[in-house]
C-alpha atoms as a PDB file:
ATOM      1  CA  UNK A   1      25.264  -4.609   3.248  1.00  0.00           C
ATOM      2  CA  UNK A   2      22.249  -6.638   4.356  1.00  0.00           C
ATOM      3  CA  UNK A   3      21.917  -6.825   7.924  1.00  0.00           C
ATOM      4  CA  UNK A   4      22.167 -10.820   9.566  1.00  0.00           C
ATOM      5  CA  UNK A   5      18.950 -11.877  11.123  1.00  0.00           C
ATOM      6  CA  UNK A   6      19.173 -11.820  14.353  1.00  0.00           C
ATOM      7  CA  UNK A   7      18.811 -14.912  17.283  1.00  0.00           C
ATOM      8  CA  UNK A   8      14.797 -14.270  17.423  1.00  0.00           C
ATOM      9  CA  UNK A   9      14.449 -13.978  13.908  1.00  0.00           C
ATOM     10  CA  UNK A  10      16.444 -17.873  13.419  1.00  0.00           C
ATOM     11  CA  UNK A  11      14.487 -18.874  15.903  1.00  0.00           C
ATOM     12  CA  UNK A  12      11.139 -18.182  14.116  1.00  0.00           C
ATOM     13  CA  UNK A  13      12.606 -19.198  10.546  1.00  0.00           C
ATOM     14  CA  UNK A  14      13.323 -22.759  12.708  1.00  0.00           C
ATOM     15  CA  UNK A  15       9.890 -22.972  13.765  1.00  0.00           C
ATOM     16  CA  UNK A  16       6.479 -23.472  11.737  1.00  0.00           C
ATOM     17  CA  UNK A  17       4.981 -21.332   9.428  1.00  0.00           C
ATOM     18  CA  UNK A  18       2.196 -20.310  11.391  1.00  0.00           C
ATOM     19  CA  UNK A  19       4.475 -19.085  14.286  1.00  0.00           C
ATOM     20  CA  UNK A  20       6.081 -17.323  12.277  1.00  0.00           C
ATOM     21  CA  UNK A  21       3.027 -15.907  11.039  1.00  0.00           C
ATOM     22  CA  UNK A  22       1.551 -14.899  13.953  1.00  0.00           C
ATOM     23  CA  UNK A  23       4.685 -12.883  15.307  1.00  0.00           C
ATOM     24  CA  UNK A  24       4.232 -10.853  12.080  1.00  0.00           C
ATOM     25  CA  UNK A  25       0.499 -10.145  13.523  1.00  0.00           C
ATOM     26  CA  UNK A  26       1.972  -9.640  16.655  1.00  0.00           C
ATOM     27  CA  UNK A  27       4.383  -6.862  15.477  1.00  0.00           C
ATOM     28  CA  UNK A  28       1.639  -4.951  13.270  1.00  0.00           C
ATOM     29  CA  UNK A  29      -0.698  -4.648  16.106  1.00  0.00           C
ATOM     30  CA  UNK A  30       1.635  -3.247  18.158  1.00  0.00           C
ATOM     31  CA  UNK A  31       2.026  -0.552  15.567  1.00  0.00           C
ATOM     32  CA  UNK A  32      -1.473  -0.176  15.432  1.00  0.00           C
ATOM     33  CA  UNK A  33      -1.929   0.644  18.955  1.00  0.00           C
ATOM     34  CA  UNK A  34       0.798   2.618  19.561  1.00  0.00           C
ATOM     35  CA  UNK A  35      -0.119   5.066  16.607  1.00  0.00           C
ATOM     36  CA  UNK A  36      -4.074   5.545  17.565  1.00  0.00           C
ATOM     37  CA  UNK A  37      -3.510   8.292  19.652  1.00  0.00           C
ATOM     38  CA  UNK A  38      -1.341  10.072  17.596  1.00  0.00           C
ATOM     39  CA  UNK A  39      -3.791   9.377  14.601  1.00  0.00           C
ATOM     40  CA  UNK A  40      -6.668  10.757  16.892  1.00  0.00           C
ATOM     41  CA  UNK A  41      -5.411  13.919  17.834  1.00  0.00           C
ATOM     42  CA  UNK A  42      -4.290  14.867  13.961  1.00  0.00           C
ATOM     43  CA  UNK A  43      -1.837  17.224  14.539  1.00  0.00           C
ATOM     44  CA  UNK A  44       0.598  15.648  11.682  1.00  0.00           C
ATOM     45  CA  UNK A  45      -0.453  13.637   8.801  1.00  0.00           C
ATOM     46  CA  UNK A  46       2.612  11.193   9.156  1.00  0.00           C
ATOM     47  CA  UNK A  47       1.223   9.042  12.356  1.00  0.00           C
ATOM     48  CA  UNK A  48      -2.265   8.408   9.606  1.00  0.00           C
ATOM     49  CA  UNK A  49       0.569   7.631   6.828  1.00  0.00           C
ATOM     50  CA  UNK A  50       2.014   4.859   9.230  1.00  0.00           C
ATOM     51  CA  UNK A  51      -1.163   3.580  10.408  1.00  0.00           C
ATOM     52  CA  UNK A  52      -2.286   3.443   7.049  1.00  0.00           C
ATOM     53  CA  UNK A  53       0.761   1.158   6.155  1.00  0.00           C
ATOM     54  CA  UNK A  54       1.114  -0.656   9.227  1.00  0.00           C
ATOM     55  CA  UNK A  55      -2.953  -2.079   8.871  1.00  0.00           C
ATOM     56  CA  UNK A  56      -2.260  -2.872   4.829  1.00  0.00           C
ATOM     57  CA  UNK A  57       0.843  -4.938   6.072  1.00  0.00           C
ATOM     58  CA  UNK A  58      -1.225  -6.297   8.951  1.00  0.00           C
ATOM     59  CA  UNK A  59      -4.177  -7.261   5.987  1.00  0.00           C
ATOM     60  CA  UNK A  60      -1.266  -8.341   3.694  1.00  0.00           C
ATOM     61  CA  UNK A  61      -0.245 -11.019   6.583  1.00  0.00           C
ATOM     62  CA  UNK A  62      -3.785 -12.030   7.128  1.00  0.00           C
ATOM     63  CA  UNK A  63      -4.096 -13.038   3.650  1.00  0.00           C
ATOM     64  CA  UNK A  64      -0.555 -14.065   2.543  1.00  0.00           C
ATOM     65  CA  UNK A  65      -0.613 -16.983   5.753  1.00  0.00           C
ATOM     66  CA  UNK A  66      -4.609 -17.412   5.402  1.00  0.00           C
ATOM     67  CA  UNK A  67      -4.162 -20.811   4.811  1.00  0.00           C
ATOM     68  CA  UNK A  68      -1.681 -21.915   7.845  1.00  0.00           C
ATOM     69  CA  UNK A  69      -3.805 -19.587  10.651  1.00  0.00           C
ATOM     70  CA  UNK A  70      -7.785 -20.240  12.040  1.00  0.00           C
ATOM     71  CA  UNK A  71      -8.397 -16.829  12.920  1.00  0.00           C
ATOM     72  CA  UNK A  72     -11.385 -15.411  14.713  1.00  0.00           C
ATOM     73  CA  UNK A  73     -14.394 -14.540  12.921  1.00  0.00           C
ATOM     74  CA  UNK A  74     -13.394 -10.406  13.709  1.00  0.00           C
ATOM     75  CA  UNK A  75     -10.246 -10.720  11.139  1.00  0.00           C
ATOM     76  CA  UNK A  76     -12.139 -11.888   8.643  1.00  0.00           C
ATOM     77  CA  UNK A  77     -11.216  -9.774   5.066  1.00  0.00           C
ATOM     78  CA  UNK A  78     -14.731  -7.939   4.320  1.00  0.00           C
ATOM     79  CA  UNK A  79     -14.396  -6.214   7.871  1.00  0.00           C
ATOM     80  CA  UNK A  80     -10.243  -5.521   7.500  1.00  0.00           C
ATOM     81  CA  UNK A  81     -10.908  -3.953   3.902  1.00  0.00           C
ATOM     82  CA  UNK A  82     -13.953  -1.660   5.422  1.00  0.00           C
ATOM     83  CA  UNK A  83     -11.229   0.090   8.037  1.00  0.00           C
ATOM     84  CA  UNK A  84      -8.837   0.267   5.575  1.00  0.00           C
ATOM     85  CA  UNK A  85     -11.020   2.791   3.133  1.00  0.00           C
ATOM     86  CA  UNK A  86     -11.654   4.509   6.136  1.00  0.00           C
ATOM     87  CA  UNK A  87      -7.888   5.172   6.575  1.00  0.00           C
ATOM     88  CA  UNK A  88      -7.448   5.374   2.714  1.00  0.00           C
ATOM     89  CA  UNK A  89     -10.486   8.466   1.757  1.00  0.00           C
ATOM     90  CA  UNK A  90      -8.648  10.798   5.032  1.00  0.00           C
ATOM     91  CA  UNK A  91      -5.125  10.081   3.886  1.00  0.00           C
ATOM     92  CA  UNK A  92      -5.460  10.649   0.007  1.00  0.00           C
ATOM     93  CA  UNK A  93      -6.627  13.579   0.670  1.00  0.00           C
ATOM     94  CA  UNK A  94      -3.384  14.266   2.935  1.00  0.00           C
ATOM     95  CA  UNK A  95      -1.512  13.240  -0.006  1.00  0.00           C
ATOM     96  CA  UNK A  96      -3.303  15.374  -2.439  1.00  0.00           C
ATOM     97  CA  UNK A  97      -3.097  18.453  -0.099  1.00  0.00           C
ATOM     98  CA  UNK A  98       0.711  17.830   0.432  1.00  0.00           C
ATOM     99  CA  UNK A  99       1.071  17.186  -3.484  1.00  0.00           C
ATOM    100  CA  UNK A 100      -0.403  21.189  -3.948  1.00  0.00           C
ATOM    101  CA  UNK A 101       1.449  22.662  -0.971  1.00  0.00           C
ATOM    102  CA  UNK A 102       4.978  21.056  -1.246  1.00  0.00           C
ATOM    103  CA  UNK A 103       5.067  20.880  -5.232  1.00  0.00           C
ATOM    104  CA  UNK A 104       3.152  22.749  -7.286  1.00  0.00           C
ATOM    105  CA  UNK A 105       1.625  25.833  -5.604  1.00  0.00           C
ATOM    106  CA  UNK A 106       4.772  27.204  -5.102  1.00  0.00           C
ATOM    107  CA  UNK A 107       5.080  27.127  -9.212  1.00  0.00           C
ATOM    108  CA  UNK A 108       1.817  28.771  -9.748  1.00  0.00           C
ATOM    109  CA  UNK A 109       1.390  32.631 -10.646  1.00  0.00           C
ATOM    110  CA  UNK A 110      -1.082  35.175  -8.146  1.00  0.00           C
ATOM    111  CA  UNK A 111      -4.072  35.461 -10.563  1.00  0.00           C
ATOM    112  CA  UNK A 112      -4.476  31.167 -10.492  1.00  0.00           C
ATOM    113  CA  UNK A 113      -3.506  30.738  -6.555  1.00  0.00           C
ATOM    114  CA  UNK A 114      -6.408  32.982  -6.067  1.00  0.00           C
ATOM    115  CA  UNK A 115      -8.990  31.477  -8.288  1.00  0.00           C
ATOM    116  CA  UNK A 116      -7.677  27.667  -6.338  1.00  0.00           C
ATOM    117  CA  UNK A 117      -9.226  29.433  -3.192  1.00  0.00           C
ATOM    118  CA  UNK A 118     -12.720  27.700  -3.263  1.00  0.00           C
ATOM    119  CA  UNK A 119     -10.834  24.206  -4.492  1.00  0.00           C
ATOM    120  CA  UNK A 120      -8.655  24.312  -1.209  1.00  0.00           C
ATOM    121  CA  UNK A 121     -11.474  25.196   1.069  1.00  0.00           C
ATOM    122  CA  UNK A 122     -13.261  22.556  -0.477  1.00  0.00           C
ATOM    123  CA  UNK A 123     -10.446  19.959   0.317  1.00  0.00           C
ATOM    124  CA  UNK A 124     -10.136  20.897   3.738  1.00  0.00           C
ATOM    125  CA  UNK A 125     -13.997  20.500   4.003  1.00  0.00           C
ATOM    126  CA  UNK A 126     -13.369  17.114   2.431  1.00  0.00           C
ATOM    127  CA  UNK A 127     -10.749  16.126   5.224  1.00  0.00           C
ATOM    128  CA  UNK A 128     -12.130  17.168   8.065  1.00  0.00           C
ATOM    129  CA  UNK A 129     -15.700  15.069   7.128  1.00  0.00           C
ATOM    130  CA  UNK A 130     -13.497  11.934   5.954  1.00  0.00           C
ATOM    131  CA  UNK A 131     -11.526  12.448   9.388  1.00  0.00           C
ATOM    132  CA  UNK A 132     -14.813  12.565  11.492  1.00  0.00           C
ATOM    133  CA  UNK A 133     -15.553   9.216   9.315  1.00  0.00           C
ATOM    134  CA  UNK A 134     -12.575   7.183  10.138  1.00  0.00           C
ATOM    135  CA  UNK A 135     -12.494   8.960  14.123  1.00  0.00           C
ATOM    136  CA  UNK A 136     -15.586   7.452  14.492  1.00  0.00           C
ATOM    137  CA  UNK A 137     -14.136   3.928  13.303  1.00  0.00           C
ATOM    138  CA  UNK A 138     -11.217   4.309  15.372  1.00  0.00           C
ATOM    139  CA  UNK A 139     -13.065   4.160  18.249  1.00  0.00           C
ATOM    140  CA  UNK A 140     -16.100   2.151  17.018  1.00  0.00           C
ATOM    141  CA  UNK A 141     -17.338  -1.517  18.362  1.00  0.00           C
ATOM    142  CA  UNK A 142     -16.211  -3.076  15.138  1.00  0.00           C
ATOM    143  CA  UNK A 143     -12.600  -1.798  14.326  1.00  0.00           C
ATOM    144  CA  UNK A 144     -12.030  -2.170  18.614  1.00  0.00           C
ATOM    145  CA  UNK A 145     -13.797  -5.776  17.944  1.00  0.00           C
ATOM    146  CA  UNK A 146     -11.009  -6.638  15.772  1.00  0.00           C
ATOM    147  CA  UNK A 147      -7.989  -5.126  17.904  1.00  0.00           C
ATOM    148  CA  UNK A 148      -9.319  -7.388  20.630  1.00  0.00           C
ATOM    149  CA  UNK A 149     -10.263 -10.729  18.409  1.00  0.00           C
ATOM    150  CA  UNK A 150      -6.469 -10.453  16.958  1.00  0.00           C
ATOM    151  CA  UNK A 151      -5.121  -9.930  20.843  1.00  0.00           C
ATOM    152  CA  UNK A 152      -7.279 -12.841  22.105  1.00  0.00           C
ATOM    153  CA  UNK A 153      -5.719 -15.054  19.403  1.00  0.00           C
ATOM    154  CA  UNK A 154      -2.018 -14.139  19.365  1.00  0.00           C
ATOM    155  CA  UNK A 155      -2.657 -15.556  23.642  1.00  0.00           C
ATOM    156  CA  UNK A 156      -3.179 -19.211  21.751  1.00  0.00           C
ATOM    157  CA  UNK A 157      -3.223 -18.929  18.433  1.00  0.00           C
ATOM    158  CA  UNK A 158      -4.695 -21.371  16.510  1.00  0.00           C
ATOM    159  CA  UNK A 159      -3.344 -23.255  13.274  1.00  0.00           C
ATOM    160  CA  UNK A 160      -4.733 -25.476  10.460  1.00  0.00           C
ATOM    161  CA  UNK A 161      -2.444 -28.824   9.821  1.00  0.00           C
ATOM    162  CA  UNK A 162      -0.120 -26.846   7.384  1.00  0.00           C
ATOM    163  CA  UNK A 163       0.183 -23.985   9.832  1.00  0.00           C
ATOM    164  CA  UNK A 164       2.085 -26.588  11.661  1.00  0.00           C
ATOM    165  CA  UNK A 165       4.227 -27.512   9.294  1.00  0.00           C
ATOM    166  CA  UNK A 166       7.950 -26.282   9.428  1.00  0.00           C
ATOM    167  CA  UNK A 167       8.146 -22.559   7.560  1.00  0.00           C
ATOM    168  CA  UNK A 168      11.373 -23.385   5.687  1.00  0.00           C
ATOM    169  CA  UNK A 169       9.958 -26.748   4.324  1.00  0.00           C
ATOM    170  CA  UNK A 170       7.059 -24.366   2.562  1.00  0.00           C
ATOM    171  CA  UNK A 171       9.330 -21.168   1.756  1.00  0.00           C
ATOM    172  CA  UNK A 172       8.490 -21.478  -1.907  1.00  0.00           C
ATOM    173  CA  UNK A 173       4.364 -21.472  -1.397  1.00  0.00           C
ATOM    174  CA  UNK A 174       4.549 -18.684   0.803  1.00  0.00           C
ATOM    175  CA  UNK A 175       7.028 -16.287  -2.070  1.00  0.00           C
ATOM    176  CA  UNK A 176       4.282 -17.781  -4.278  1.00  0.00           C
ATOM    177  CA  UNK A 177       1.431 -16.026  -1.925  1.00  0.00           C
ATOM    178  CA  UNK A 178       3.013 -13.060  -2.664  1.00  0.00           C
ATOM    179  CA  UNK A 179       3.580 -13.183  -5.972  1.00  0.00           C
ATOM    180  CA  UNK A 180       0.546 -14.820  -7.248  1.00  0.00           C
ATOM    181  CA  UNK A 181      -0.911 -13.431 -10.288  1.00  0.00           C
ATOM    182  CA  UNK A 182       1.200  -9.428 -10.302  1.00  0.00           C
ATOM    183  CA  UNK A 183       2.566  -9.807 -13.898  1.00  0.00           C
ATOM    184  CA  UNK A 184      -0.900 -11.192 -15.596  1.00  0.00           C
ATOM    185  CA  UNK A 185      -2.596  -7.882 -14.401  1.00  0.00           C
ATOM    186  CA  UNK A 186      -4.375  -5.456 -17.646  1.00  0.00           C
ATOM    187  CA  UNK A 187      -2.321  -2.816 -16.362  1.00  0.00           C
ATOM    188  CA  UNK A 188       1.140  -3.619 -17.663  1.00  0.00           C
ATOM    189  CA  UNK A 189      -0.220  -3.555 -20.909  1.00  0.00           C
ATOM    190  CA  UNK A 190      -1.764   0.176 -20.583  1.00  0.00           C
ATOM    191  CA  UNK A 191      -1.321   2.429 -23.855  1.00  0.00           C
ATOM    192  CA  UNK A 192      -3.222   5.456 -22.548  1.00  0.00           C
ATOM    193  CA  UNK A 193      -2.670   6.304 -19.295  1.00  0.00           C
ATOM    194  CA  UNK A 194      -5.320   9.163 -19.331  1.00  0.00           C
ATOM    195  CA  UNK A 195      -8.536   6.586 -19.841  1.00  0.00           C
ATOM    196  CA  UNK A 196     -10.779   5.919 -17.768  1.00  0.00           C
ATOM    197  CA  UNK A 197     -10.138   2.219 -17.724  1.00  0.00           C
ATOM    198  CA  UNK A 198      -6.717   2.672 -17.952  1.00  0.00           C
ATOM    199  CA  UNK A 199      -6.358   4.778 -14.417  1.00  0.00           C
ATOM    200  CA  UNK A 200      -8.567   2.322 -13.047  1.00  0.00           C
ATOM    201  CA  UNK A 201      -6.338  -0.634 -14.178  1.00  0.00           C
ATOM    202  CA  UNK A 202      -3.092   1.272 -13.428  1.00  0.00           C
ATOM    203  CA  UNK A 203      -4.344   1.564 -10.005  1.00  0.00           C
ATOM    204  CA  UNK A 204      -5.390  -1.744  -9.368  1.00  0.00           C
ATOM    205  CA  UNK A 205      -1.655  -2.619 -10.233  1.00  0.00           C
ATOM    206  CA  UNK A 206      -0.613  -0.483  -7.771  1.00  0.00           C
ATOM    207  CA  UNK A 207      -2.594  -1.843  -5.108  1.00  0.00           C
ATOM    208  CA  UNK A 208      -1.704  -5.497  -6.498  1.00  0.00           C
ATOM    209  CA  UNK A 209       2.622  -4.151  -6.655  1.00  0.00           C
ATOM    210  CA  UNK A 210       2.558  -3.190  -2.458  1.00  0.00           C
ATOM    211  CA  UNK A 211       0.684  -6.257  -2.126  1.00  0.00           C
ATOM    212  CA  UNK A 212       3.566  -8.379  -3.793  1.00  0.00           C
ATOM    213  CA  UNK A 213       5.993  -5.680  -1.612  1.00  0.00           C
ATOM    214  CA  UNK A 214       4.483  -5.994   1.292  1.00  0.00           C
ATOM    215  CA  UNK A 215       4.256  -9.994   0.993  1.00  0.00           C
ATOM    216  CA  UNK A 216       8.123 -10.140  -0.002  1.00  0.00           C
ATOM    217  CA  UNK A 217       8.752  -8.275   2.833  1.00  0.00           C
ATOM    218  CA  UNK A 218       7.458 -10.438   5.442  1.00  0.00           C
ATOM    219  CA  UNK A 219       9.536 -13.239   4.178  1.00  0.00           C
ATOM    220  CA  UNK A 220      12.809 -10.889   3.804  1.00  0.00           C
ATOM    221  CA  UNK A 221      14.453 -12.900   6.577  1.00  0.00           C
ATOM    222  CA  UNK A 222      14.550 -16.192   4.752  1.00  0.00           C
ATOM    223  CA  UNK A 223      17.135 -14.624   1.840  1.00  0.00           C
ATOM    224  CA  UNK A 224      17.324 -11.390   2.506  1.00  0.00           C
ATOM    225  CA  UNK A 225      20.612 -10.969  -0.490  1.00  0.00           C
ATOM    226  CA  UNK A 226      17.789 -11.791  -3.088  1.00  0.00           C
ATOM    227  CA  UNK A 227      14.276 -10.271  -1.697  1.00  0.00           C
ATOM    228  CA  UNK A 228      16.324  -6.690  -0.727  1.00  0.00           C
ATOM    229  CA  UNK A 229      16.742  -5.982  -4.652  1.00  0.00           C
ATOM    230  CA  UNK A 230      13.376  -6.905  -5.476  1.00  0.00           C
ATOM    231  CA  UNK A 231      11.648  -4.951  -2.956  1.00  0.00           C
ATOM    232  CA  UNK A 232      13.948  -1.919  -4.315  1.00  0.00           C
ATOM    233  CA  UNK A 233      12.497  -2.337  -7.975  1.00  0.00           C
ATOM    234  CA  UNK A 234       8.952  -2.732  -6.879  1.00  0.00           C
ATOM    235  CA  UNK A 235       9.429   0.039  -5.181  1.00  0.00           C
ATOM    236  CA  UNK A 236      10.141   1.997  -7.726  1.00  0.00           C
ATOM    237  CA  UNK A 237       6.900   0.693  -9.844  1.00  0.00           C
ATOM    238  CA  UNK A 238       4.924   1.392  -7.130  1.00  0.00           C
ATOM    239  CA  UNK A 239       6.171   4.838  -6.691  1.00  0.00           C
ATOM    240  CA  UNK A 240       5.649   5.876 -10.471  1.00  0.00           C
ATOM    241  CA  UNK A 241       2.130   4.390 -10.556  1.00  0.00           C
ATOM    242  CA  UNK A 242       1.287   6.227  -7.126  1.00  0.00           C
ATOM    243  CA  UNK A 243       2.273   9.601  -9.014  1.00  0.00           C
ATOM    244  CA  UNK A 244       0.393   8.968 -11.951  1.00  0.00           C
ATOM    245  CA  UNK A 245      -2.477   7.844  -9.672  1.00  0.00           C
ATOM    246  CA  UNK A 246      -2.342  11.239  -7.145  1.00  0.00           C
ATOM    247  CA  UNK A 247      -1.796  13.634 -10.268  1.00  0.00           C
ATOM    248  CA  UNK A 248      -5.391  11.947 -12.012  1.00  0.00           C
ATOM    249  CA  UNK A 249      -7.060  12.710  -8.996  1.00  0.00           C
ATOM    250  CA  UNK A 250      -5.629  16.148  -8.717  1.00  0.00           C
ATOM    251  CA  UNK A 251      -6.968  16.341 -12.066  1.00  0.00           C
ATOM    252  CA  UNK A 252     -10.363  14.846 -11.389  1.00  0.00           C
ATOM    253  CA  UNK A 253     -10.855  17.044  -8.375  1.00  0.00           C
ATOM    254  CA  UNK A 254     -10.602  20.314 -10.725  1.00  0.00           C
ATOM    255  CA  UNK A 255     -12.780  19.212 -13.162  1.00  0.00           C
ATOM    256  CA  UNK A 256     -14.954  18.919 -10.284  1.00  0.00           C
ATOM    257  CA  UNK A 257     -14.890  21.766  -8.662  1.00  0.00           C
ATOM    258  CA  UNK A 258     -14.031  24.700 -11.073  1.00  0.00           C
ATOM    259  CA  UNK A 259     -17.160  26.358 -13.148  1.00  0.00           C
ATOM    260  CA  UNK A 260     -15.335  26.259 -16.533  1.00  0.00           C
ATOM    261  CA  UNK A 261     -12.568  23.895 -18.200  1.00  0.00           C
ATOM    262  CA  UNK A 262      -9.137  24.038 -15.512  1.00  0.00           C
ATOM    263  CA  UNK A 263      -7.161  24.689 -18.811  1.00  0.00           C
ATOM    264  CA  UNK A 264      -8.848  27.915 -19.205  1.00  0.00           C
ATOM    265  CA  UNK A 265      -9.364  28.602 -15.191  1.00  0.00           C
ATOM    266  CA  UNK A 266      -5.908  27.443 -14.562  1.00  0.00           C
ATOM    267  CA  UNK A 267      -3.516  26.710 -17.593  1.00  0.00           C
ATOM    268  CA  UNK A 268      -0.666  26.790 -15.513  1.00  0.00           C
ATOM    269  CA  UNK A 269      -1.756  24.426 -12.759  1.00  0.00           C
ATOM    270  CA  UNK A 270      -2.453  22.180 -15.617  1.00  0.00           C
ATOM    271  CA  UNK A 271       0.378  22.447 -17.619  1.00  0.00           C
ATOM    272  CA  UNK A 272       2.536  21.441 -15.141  1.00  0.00           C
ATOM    273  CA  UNK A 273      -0.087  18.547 -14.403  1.00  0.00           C
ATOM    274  CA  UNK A 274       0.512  17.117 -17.717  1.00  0.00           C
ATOM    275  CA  UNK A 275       4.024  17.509 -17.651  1.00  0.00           C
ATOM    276  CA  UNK A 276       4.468  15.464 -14.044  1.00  0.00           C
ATOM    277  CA  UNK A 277       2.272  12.847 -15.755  1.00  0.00           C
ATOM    278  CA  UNK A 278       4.316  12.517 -18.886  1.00  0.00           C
ATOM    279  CA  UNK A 279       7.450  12.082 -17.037  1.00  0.00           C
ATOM    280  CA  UNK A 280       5.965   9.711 -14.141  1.00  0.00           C
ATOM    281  CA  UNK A 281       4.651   7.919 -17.549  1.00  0.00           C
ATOM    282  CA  UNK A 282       7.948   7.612 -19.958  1.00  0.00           C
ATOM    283  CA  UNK A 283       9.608   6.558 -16.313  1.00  0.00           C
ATOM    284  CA  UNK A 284       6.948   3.856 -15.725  1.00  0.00           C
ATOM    285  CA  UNK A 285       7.613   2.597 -19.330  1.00  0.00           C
ATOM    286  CA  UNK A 286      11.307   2.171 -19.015  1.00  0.00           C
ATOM    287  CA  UNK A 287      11.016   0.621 -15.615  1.00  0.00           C
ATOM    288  CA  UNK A 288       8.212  -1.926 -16.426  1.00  0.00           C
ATOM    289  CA  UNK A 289       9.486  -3.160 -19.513  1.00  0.00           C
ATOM    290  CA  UNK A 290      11.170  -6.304 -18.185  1.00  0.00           C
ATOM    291  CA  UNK A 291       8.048  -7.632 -16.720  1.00  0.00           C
ATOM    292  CA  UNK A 292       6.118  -7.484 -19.845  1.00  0.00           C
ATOM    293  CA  UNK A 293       9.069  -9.659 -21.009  1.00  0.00           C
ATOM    294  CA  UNK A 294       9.524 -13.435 -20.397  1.00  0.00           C
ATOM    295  CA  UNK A 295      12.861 -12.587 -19.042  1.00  0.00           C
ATOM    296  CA  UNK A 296      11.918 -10.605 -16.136  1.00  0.00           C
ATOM    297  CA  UNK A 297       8.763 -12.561 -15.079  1.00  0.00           C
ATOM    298  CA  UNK A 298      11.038 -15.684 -15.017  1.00  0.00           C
ATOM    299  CA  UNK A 299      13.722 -13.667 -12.674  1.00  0.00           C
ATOM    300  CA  UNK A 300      10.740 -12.387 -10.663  1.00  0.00           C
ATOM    301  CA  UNK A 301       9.139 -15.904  -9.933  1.00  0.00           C
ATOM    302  CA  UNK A 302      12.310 -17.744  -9.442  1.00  0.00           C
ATOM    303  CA  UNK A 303      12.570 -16.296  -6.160  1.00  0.00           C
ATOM    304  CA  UNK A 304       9.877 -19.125  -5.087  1.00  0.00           C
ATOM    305  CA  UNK A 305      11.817 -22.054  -6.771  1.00  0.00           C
ATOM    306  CA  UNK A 306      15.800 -21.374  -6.106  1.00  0.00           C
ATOM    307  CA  UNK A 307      16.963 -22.982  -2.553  1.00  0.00           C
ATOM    308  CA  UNK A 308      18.329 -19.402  -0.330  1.00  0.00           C
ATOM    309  CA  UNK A 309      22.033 -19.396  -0.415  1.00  0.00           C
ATOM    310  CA  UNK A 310      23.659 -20.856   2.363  1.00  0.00           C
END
C-alpha cells in the first residue's frame, strides 16, 4: 500500500510550484554533500552509484521546474551535464567491472580467465585515471562553485511569475515536463539492436526513460496510486535497455583490447554475451510493445490530463 504524504509534504503540495521545487533542490544537495566523502575515499562503489543518481535527479529538477525558478548563473545545464560525465566515465566502468566479477567470470573456463588478464588490468587502469578525473572535479572551483551558487539560492530563492503560481493549479504542465517527447524517440522502433545507430538510439532512450522516471518521481506526492505503477514499468524499460547497453560495451571493450576476434580469443565469454543480449532483447520487446501502440501512449500521457483522485 502507498504510503500517505505526510504534514510537510501537504504543506508543499498547498504552496507554489516553485517552493515546491526548490525543497526538491534542497533534498538532492543534501545527498550530494553527505556522499562526497564517501565518494572520495573509494573504498565501495555504491556511495559513486548514489551520487551518481542523486546529481541526475538534482539535474532532472533543474530542468523539469526550469521555467518556475531564476537560478544562479553556476546551475546553469552546460556546467551540470560536464560533472555528470565525470561521475558517469568512473561509474560505468564500476558497472562493467561488477558485470565480469558478479556474473560472468564465474561461468568462464581457466584457459579464457587467463587470456582476460591484460583486459582486467586494463580496466582497472581505466578506473583509477577516470577516478583521478572526477577527484579532481569533486574538489575543483567549478563543481564547489555550483554546491555553493545552489546553497546561496535555496537562502532566498528566486522565482519567475509562474514559479509563484500555486503547484496544484499547474500539476498537469509539470507531468507534461516529464513526459515530454519519451514515446516519439527512434529507439522504440529499433530492429537491430547490434547497430551502431541502433545502440546509440537505444541508449539515448535510456537516458530519455530515467529522465521521464526521475521527473514522475518528483511529482509522486500529488497521486501517488497512479505515478507508483508507472514508475514500476519504466523501471523495468530502463533496466532492460541498461543491460543491453552494459553488455555492448562489454563487447566493445574486447574488440578493443584483444589482438584477434573475442570469438576466437574467448568463445565462451562471448557466447554467453550474446545470449544475455538476446534475452535482455526478446524481454525489451514484450515490455515495450504498448508504447509503440496508441493504447499505451494514451494511458501514459493521461497522467497529465485526469484530476488525482480525491
Amino acid at each position: 500500500m502507498t504510503a500517505l504524504p505526510d504534514a510537510r509534504s501537504l504543506s508543499l503540495l498547498s504552496g507554489s510550484g516553485g517552493a515546491f521545487a526548490a525543497d526538491l533542490i534542497a533534498v538532492r544537495l543534501r545527498r550530494l554533500v553527505a556522499l562526497q566523502s564517501e565518494v572520495l575515499a573509494d573504498h565501495d562503489p555504491e556511495p559513486l552509484h548514489q551520487m551518481r543518481v542523486s546529481f541526475r535527479r538534482l539535474r532532472v529538477v533543474l530542468e523539469q521546474f526550469a521555467p518556475a525558478l531564476c537560478l544562479p548563473e553556476a546551475a546553469e545545464p552546460r556546467r551540470i551535464a560536464r560533472v555528470g560525465r565525470r561521475l558517469g566515465l568512473a561509474r560505468d566502468l564500476d558497472v562493467l567491472r561488477q558485470r565480469l566479477d558478479q556474473q560472468l567470470v564465474p561461468l568462464l573456463p581457466e584457459r579464457e580467465l587467463q587470456l582476460l588478464k591484460p583486459l582486467f588490468k586494463q580496466l582497472r587502469r581505466e578506473r583509477r585515471l577516470a577516478f583521478e578525473e572526477l577527484s579532481d572535479c569533486l574538489q575543483g572551483r567549478r563543481y564547489l562553485k555550483l554546491l555553493a551558487g545552489l546553497q546561496a539560492w535555496l537562502k532566498q530563492p528566486d522565482y519567475t511569475a509562474l514559479g509563484e503560481e500555486p503547484l496544484l493549479a499547474w500539476r498537469s504542465e509539470w507531468l507534461q515536463a516529464a513526459l515530454e517527447g519519451v514515446t516519439t524517440l527512434p529507439g522504440w522502433w529499433t530492429v537491430n539492436p547490434y547497430a551502431p545507430e541502433a545502440t546509440v538510439e537505444l541508449h539515448r532512450l535510456r537516458r530519455r526513460l530515467k529522465r521521464a522516471r526521475y521527473g514522475l518521481s518528483n511529482l509522486q506526492a500529488l497521486d501517488p496510486e497512479r505515478i507508483d505503477g508507472w514508475l514500476i514499468r519504466l523501471r523495468g524499460l530502463q533496466a532492460l535497455l541498461g543491460d543491453l547497453n552494459d553488455l555492448q560495451l562489454l563487447d566493445a571493450a574486447l574488440h578493443r583490447q584483444l589482438d584477434a576476434s573475442p570469438d576466437q580469443v574467448v568463445p565462451g565469454l562471448c557466447s554467453i554475451i550474446a545470449e544475455l543480449r538476446e534475452q535482455a532483447w526478446q524481454q525489451w520487446l514484450v515490455q515495450s510493445q504498448p508504447f509503440r501502440g496508441a493504447s499505451g501512449r494514451m494511458e501514459l500521457h493521461a497522467l497529465a490530463l485526469v484530476s488525482p483522485s480525491a
